[in-house]
Every structure is written in C-alpha cells, then in structure tokens.
Protein backbone atom coordinates (compact mmCIF):
# COMPACT_ATOMS: atom_id res chain seq x y z
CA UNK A 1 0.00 0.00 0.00
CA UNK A 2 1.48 3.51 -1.07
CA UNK A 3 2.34 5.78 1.93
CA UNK A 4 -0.73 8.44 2.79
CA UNK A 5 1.16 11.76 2.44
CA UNK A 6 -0.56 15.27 3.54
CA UNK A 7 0.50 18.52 3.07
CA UNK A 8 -0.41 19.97 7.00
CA UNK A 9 0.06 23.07 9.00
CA UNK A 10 2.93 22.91 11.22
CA UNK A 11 2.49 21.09 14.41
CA UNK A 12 4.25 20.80 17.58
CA UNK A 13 3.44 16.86 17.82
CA UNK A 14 5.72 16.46 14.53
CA UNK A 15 8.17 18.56 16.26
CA UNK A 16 10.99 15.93 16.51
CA UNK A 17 10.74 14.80 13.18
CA UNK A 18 10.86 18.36 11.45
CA UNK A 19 14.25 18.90 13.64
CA UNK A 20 14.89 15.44 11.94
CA UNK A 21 14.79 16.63 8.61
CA UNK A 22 16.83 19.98 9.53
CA UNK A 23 19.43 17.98 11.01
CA UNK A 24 19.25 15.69 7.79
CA UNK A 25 20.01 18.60 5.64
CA UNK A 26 22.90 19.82 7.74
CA UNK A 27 24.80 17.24 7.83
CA UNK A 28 24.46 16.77 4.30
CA UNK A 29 25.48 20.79 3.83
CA UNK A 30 22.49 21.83 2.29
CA UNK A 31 20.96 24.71 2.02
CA UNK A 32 17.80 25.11 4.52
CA UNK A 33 15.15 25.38 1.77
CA UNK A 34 13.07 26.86 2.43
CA UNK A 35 13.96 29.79 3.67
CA UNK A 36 11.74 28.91 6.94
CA UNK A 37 13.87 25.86 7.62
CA UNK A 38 16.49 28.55 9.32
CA UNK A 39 14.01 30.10 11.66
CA UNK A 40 15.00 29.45 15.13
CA UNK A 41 13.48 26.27 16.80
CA UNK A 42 14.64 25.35 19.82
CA UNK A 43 11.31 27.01 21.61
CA UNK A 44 8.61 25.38 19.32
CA UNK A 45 5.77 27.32 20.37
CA UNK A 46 7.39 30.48 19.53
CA UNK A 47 8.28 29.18 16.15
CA UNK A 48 5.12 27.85 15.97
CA UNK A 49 3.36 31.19 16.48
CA UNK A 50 5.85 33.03 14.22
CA UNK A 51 4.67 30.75 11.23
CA UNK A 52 1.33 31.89 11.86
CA UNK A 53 2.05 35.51 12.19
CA UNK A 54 4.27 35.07 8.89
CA UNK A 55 0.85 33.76 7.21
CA UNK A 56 -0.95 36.45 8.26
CA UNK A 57 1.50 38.95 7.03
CA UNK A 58 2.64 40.06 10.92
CA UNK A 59 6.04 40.52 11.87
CA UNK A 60 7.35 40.18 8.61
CA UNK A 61 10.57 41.97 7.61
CA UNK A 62 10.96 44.86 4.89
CA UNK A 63 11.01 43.19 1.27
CA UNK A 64 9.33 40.36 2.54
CA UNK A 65 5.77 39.79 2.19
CA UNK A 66 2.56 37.45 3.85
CA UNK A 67 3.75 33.66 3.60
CA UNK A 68 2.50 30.48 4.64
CA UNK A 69 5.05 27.02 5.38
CA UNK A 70 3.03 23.62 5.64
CA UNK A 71 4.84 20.13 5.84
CA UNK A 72 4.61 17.31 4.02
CA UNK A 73 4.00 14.02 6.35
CA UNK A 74 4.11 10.75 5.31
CA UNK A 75 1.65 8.42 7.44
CA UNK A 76 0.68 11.27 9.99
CA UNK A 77 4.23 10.44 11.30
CA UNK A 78 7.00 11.80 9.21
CA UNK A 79 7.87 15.14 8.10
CA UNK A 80 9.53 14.19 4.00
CA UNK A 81 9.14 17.74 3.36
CA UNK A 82 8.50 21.60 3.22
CA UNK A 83 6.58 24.17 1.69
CA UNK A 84 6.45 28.00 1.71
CA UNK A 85 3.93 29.84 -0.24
CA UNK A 86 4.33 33.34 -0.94
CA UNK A 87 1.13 34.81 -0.99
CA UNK A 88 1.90 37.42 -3.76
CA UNK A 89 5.11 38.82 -5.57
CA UNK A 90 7.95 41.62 -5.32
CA UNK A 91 10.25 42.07 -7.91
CA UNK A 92 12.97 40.27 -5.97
CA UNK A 93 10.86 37.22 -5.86
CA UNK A 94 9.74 37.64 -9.92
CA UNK A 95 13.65 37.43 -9.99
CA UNK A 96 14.27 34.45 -7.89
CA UNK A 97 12.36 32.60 -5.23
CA UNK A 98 8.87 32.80 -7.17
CA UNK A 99 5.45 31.78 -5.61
CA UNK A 100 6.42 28.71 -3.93
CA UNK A 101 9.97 27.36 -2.51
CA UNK A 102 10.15 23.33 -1.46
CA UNK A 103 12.51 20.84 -0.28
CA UNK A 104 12.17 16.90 0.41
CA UNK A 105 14.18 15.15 3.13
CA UNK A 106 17.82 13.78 2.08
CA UNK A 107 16.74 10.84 2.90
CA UNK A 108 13.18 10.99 1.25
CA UNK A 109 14.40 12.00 -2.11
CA UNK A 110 13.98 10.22 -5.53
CA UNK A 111 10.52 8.64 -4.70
CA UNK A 112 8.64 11.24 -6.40
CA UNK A 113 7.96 13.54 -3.50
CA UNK A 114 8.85 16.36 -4.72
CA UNK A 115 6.12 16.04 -7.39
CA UNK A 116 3.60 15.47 -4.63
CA UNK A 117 4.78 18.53 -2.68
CA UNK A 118 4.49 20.90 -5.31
CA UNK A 119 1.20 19.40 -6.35
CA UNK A 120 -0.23 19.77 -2.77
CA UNK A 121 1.18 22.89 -2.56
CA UNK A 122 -0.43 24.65 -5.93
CA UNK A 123 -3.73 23.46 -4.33
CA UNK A 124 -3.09 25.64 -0.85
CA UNK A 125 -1.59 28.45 -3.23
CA UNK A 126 -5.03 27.88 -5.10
CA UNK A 127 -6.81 28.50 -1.78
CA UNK A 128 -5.33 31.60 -0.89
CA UNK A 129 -6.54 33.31 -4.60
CA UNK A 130 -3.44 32.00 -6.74
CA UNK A 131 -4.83 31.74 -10.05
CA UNK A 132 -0.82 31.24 -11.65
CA UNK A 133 1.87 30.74 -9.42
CA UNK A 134 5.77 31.46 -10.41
CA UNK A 135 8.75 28.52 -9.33
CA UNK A 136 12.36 29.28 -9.86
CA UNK A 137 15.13 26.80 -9.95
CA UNK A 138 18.73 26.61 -10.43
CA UNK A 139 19.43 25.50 -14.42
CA UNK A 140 21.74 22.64 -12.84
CA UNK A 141 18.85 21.58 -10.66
CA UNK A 142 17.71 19.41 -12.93
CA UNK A 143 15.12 17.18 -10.37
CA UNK A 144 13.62 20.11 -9.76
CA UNK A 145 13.01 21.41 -13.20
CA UNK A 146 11.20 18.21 -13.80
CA UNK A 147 8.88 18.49 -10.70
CA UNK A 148 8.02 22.18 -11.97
CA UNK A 149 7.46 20.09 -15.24
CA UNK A 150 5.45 17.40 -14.33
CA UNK A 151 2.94 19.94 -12.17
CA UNK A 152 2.15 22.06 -15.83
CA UNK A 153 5.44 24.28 -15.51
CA UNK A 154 6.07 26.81 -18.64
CA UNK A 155 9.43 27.73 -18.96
CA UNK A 156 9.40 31.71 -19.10
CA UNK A 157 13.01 33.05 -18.88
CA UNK A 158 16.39 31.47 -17.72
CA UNK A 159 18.62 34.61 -16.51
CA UNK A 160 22.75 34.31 -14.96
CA UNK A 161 22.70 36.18 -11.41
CA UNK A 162 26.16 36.86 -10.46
CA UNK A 163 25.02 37.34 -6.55
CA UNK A 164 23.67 33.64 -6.95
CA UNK A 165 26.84 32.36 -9.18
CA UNK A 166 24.18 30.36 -11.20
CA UNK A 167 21.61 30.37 -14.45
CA UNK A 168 18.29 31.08 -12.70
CA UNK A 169 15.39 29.42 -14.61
CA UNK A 170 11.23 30.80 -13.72
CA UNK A 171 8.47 28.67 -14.70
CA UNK A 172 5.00 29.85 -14.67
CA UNK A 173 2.26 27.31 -13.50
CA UNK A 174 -1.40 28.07 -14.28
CA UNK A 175 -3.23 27.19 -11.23
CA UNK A 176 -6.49 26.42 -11.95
C-alpha cells in the first residue's frame, strides 16, 4: 500500500521529526530550503506562532511579504518535506524565489515527492486566490526542473545572477 502523504500546518506533535529533517540537511550541507527551515526552533511554540504571524503577514521583515510554510507528512508520522507559499510577488521574488519554494528530506528524495509537494502545494496556493503561481530553480537543478514540469510548468526566462553564481530558470504554472 502507497504511503498516505498530507500537506499539514505545522504542528508541535511532529516537532521531533521536522528537527529530523533539519538535522538531515545539515549534515548533508544543504541549504535550509526553504527559507523557513532557518528560523530558530529550539522554543517550538514560539516558532510555531511566528509561522502563523508570517501567514498572516505580521512581523514580517521589509522586502518580505505574507507567507505560509506547511509540511509534508508521510503516514501522519514523518515530516519528508516543506513548503512555503508566498502569498503574492515583489520584484525580488519575480527574480528568484517565485510563488512557492520546497525541499524533500535527504533521505526521502527520488521517490517522487517532490512532485507530490508541489502538487499539494499549488492546491493551498489555489486556496489563498493563486490563479498562476511562479517557481524558480537553479538551471543545474535538474530534479527540480522536472517536478516544476510534471505539475504544468512553462518555462518563461532562464537569466545568470552573479550574486547567486548560477543560471536562474522561472516557470509559470497556471493554477487552476
């Protein structure tokens, strides 16, 4: 029987294994993406509440704007993954970091996850009034170019960003 996976709200009883998938990540060197990932944990209900005030737009720095973060769990038990949805666009997002930013577990990778978080996620960005949402990847990234791909992704523009060091690529999804 295939796992049941949900995209959820953040949750203090998965608190252990979200810290689980951080810790994954750092010991591989990764990045924390997203950009939530790096938020301070260690008191959970504080981080906890600061997701929700970053949803409803409170708190959040200049150049920023309103954003939710939901995880994906795999049988109510395991976190495999992240979202953040931005609930509308600057131009530093239309440049890079789009609509929506992901990232699967090290460990969880390359059993089509990634697919099923972006999927999930177009739905929640379809519930807060997201009619077409924008992802950016790296060019060398090319997983994730095929999960932006395989959720309806049309390649707009590929652009070099020195401050990045890499090609840039922005895919518009029609979220409908």
């Amino acid at each position: 029987m295939p796992p049941f996976l949900a995209l959820v709200r953040p949750t203090a009883s998965l608190r252990d294994s979200y810290r689980g998938l951080i810790a994954e990540c750092v010991a591989n060197a990764e990045a924390l993406v997203p950009f939530t990932l790096a938020f301070e944990n260690t008191d959970f209900d504080a981080f906890l509440a600061k997701l929700n005030d970053c949803a409803a737009g409170v708190g959040v720095p200049d150049g920023f704007v309103a954003h939710s973060t939901f995880w994906l769990v795999r049988d109510q038990t395991e976190v495999v993954g992240v979202a953040n949805i931005r609930h509308s666009l600057t131009p530093a997002l239309r440049r890079e970091g789009g609509s929506i930013g992901y990232g699967i577990r090290p460990s969880s990778r390359r059993q089509g996850l990634g697919v099923s978080i972006l999927q999930h996620s177009l739905a929640r960005a379809a519930g807060l009034g997201l009619a077409r949402v924008l992802i950016t990847c790296g060019k060398k990234n090319v997983a994730s170019a095929r999960v932006i791909l395989r959720n309806g992704g049309v390649l707009e523009s590929e652009e070099y960003l020195a401050d990045r060091g890499e090609v840039v690529q922005r895919y518009w999804i029609t979220n409908v």
